[in-house]
PDB file of N, CA and C in Angstrom:
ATOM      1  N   UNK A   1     -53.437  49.559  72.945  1.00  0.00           N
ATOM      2  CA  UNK A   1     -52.843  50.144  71.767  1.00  0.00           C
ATOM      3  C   UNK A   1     -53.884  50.366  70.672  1.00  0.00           C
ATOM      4  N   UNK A   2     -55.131  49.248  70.420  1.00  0.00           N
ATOM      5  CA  UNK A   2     -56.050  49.689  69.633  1.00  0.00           C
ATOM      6  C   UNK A   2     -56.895  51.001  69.706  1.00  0.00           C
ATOM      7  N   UNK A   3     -56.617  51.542  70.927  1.00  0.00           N
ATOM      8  CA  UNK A   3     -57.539  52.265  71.231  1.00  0.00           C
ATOM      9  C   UNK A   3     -57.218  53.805  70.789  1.00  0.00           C
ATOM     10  N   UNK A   4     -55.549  53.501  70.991  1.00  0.00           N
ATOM     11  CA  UNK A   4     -54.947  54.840  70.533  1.00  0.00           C
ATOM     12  C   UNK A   4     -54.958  54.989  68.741  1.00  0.00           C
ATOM     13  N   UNK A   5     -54.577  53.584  68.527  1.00  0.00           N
ATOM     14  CA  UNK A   5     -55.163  53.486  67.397  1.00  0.00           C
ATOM     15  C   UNK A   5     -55.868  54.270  66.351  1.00  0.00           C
ATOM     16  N   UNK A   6     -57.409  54.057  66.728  1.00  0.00           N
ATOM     17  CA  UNK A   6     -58.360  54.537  66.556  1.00  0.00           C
ATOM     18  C   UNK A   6     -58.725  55.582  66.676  1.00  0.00           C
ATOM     19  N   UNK A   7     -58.193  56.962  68.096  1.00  0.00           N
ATOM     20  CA  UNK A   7     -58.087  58.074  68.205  1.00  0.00           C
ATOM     21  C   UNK A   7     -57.767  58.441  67.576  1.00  0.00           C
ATOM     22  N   UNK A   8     -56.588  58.340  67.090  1.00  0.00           N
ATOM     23  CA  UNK A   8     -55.519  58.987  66.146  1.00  0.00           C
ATOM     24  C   UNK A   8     -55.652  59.053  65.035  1.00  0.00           C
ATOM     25  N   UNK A   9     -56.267  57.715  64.605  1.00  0.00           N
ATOM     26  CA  UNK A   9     -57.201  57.807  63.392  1.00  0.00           C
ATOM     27  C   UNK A   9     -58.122  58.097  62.975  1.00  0.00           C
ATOM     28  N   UNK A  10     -59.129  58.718  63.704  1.00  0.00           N
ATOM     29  CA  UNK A  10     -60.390  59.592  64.050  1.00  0.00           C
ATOM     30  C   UNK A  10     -59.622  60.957  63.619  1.00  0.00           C
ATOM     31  N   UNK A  11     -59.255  61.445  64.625  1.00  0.00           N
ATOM     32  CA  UNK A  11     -58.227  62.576  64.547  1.00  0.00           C
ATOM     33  C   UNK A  11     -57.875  63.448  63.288  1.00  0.00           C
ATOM     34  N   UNK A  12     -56.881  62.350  63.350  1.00  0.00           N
ATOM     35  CA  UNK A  12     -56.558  62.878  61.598  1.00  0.00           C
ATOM     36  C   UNK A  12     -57.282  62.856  60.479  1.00  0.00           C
ATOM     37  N   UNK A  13     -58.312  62.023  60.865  1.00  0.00           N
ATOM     38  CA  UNK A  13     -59.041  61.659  59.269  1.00  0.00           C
ATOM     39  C   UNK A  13     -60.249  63.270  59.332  1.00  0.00           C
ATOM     40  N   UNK A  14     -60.769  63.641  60.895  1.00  0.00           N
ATOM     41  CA  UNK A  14     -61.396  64.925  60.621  1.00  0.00           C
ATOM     42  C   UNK A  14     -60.328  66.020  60.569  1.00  0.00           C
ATOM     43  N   UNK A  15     -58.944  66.206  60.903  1.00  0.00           N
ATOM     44  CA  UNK A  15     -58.192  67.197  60.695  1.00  0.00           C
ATOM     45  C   UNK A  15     -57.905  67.380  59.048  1.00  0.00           C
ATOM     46  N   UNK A  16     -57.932  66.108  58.588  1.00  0.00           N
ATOM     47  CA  UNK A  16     -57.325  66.232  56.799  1.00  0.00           C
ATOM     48  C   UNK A  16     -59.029  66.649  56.182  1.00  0.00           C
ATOM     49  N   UNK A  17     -59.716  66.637  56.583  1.00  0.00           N
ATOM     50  CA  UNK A  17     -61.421  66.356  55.706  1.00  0.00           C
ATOM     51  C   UNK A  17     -61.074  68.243  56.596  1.00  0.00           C
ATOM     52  N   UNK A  18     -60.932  68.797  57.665  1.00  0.00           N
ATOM     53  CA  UNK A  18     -61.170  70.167  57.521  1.00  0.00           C
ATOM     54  C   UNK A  18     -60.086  71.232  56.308  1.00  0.00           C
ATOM     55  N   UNK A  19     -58.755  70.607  56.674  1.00  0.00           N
ATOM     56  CA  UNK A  19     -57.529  71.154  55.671  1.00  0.00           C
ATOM     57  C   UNK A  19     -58.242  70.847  54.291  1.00  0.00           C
ATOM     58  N   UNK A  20     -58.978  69.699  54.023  1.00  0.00           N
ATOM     59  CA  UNK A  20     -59.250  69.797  52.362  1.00  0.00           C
ATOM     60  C   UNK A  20     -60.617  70.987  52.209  1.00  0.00           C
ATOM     61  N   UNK A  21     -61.386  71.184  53.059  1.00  0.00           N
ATOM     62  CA  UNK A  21     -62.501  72.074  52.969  1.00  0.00           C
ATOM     63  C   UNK A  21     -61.634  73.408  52.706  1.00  0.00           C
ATOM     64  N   UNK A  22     -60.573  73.761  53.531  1.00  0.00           N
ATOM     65  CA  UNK A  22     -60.075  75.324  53.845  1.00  0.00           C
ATOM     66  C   UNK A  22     -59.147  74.941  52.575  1.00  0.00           C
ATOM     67  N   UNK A  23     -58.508  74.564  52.035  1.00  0.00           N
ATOM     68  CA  UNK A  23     -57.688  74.423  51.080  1.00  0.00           C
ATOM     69  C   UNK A  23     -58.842  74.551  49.268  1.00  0.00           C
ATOM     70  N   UNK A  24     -59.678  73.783  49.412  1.00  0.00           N
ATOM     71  CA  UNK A  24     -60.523  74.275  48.225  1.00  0.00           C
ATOM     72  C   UNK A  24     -61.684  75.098  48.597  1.00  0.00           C
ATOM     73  N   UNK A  25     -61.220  76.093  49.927  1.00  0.00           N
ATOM     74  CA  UNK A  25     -61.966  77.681  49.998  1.00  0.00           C
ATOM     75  C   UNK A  25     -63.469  77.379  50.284  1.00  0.00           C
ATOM     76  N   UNK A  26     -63.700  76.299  51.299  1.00  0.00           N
ATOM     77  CA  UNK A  26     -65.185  76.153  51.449  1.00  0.00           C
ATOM     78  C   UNK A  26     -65.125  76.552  53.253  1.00  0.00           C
ATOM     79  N   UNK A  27     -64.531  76.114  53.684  1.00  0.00           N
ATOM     80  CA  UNK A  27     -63.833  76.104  54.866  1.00  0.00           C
ATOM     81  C   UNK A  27     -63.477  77.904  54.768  1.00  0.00           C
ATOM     82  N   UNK A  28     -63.400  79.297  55.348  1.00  0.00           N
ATOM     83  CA  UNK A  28     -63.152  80.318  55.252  1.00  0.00           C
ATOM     84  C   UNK A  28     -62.716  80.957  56.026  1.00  0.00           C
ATOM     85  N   UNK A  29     -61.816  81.860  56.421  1.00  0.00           N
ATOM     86  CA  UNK A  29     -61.116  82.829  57.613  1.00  0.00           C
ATOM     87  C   UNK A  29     -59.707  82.515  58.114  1.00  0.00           C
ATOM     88  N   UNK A  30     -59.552  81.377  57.622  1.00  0.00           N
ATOM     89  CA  UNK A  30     -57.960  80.706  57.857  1.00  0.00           C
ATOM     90  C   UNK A  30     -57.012  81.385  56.821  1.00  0.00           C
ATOM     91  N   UNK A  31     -55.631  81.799  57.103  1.00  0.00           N
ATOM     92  CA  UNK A  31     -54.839  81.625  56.302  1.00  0.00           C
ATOM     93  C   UNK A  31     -54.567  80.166  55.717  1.00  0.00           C
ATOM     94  N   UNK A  32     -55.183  79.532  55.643  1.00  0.00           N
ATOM     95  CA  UNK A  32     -54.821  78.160  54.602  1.00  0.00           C
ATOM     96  C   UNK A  32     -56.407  78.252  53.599  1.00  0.00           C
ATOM     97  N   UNK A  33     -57.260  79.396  53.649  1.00  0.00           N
ATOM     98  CA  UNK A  33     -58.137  79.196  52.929  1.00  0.00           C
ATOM     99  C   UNK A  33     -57.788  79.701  51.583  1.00  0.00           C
ATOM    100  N   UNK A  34     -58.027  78.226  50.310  1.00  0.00           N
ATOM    101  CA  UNK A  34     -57.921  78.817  49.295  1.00  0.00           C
ATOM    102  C   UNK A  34     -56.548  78.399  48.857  1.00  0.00           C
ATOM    103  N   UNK A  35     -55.971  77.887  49.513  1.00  0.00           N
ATOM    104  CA  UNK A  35     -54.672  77.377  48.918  1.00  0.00           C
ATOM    105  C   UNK A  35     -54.357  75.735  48.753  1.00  0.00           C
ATOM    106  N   UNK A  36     -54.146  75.564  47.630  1.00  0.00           N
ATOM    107  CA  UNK A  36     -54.297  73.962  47.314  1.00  0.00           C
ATOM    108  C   UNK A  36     -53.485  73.217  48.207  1.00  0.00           C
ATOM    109  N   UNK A  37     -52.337  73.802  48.111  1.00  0.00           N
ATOM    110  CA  UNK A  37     -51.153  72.825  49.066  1.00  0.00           C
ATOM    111  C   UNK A  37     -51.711  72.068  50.357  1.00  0.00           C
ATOM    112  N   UNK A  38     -52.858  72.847  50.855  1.00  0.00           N
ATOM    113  CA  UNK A  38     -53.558  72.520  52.219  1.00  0.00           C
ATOM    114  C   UNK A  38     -54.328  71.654  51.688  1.00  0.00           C
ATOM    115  N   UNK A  39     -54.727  71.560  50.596  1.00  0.00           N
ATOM    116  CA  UNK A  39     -55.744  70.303  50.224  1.00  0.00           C
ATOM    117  C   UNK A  39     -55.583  69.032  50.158  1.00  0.00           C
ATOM    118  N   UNK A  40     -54.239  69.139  49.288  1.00  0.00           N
ATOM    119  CA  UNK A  40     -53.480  68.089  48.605  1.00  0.00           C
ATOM    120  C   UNK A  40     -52.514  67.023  50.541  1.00  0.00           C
ATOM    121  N   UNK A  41     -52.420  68.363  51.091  1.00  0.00           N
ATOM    122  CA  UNK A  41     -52.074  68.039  52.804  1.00  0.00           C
ATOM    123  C   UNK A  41     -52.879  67.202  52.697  1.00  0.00           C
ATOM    124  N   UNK A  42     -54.138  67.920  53.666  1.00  0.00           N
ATOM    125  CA  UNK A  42     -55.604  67.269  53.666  1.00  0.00           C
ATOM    126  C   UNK A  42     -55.987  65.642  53.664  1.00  0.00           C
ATOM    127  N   UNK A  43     -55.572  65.246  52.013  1.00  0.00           N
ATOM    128  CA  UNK A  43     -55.750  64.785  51.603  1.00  0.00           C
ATOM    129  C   UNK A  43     -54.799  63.235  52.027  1.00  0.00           C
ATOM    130  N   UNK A  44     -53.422  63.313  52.028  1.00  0.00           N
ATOM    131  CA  UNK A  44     -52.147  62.998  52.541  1.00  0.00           C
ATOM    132  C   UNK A  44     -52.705  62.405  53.873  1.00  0.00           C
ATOM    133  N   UNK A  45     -52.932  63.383  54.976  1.00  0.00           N
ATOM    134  CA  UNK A  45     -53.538  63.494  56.450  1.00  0.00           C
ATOM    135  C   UNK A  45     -54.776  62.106  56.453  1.00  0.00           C
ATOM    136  N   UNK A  46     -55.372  62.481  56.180  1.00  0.00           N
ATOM    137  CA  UNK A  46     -56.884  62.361  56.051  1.00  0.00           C
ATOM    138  C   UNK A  46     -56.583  60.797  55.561  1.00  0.00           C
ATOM    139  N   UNK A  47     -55.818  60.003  54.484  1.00  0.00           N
ATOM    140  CA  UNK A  47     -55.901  58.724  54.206  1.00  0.00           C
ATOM    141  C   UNK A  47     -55.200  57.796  55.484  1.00  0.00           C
ATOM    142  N   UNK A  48     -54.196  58.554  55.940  1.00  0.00           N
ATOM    143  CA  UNK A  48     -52.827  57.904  56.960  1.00  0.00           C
ATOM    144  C   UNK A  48     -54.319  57.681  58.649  1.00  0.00           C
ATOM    145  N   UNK A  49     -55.049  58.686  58.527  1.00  0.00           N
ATOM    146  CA  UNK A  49     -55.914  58.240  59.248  1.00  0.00           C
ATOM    147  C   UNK A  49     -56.796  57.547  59.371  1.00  0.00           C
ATOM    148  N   UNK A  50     -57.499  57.200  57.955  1.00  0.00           N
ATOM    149  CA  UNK A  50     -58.366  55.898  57.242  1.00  0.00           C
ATOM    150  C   UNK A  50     -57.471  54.921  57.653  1.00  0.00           C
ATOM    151  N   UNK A  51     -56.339  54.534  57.226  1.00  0.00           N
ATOM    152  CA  UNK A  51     -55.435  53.920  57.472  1.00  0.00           C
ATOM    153  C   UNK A  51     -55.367  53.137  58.587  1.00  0.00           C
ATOM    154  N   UNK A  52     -54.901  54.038  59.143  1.00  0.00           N
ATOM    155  CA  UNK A  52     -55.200  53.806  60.813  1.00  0.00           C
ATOM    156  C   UNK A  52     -55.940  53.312  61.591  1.00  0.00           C
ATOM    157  N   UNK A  53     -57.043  53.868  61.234  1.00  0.00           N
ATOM    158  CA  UNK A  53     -58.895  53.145  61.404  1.00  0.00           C
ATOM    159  C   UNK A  53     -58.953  52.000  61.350  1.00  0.00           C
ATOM    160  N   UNK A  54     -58.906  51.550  59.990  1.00  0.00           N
ATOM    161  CA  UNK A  54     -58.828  50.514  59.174  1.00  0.00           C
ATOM    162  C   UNK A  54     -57.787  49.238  60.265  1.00  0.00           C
ATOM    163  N   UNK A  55     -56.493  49.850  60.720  1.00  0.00           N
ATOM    164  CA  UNK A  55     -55.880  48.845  61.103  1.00  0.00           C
ATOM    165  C   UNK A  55     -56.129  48.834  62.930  1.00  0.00           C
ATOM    166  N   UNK A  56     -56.876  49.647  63.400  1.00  0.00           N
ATOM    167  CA  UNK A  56     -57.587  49.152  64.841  1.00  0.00           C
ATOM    168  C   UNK A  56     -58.599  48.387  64.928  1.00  0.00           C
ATOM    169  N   UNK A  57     -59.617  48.246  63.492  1.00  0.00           N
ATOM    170  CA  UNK A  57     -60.655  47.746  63.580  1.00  0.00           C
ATOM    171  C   UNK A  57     -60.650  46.629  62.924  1.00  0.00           C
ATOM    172  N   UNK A  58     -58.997  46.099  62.292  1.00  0.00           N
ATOM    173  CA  UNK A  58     -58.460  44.763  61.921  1.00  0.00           C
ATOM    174  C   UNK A  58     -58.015  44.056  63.296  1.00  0.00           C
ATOM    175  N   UNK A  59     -57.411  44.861  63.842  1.00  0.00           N
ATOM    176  CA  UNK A  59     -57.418  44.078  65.187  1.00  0.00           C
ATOM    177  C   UNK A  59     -57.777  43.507  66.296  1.00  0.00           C
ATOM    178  N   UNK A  60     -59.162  44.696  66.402  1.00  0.00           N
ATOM    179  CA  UNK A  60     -60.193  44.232  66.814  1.00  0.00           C
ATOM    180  C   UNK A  60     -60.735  42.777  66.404  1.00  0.00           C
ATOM    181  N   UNK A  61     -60.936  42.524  65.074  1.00  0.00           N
ATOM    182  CA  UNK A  61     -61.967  41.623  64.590  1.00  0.00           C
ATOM    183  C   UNK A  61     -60.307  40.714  64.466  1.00  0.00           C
ATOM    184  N   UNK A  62     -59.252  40.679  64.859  1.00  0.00           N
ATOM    185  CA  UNK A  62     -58.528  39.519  64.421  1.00  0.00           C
ATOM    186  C   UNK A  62     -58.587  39.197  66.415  1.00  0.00           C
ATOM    187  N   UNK A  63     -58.884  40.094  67.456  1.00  0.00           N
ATOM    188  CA  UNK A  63     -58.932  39.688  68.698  1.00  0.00           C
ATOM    189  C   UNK A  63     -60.041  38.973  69.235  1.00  0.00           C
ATOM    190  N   UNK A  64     -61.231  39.237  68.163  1.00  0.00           N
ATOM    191  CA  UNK A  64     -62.519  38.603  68.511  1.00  0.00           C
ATOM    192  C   UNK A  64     -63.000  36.808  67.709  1.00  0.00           C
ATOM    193  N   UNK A  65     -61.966  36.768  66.525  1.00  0.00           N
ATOM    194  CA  UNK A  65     -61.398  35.411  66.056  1.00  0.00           C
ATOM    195  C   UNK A  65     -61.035  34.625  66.861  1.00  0.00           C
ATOM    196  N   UNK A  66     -59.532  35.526  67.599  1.00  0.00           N
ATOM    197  CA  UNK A  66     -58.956  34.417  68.253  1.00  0.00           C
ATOM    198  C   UNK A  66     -59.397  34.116  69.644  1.00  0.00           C
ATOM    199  N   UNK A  67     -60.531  34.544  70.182  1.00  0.00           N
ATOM    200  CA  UNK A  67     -61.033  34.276  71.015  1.00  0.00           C
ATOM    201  C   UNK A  67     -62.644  32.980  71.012  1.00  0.00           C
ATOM    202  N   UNK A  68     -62.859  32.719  69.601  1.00  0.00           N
ATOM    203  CA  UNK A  68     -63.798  31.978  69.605  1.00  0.00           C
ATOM    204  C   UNK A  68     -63.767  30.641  69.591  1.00  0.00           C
ATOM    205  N   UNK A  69     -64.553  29.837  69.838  1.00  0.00           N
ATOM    206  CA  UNK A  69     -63.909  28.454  70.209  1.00  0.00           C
ATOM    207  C   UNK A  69     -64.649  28.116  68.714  1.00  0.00           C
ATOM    208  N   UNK A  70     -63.813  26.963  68.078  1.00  0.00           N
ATOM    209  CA  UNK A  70     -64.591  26.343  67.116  1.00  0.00           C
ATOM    210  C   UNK A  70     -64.936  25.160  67.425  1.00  0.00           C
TER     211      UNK A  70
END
């Protein structure tokens, strides 16, 4: 499950970082270039995938805890 995790959170975090480029018109040729709503998306996208990250690579390090002997 961490693993999907982490995809998904990869994923989204470069899908929201391209929607915020094409949304503040740096990104070009898309109909979403240039329109904020795609940014402010982007933006939305892009944290839920930090997010995400964040909580595969908590689990990781809470699986590598409970595996150590003290």
């Amino acid at each position: 499950m961490r693993w999907v995790r982490a995809i998904g959170g990869a994923v989204l975090t470069v899908v929201g970082l391209v929607w915020i480029l094409q949304g503040v018109n740096v990104i070009r040729g898309s109909s979403m270039s240039g329109h904020g709503q795609y940014a402010v998306l982007g933006v939305i996208v892009g944290l839920i995938g930090i997010w995400l990250l964040r909580g595969a690579i908590r689990v990781r390090e809470e699986s590598r805890a409970a595996w150590r002997p003290d």
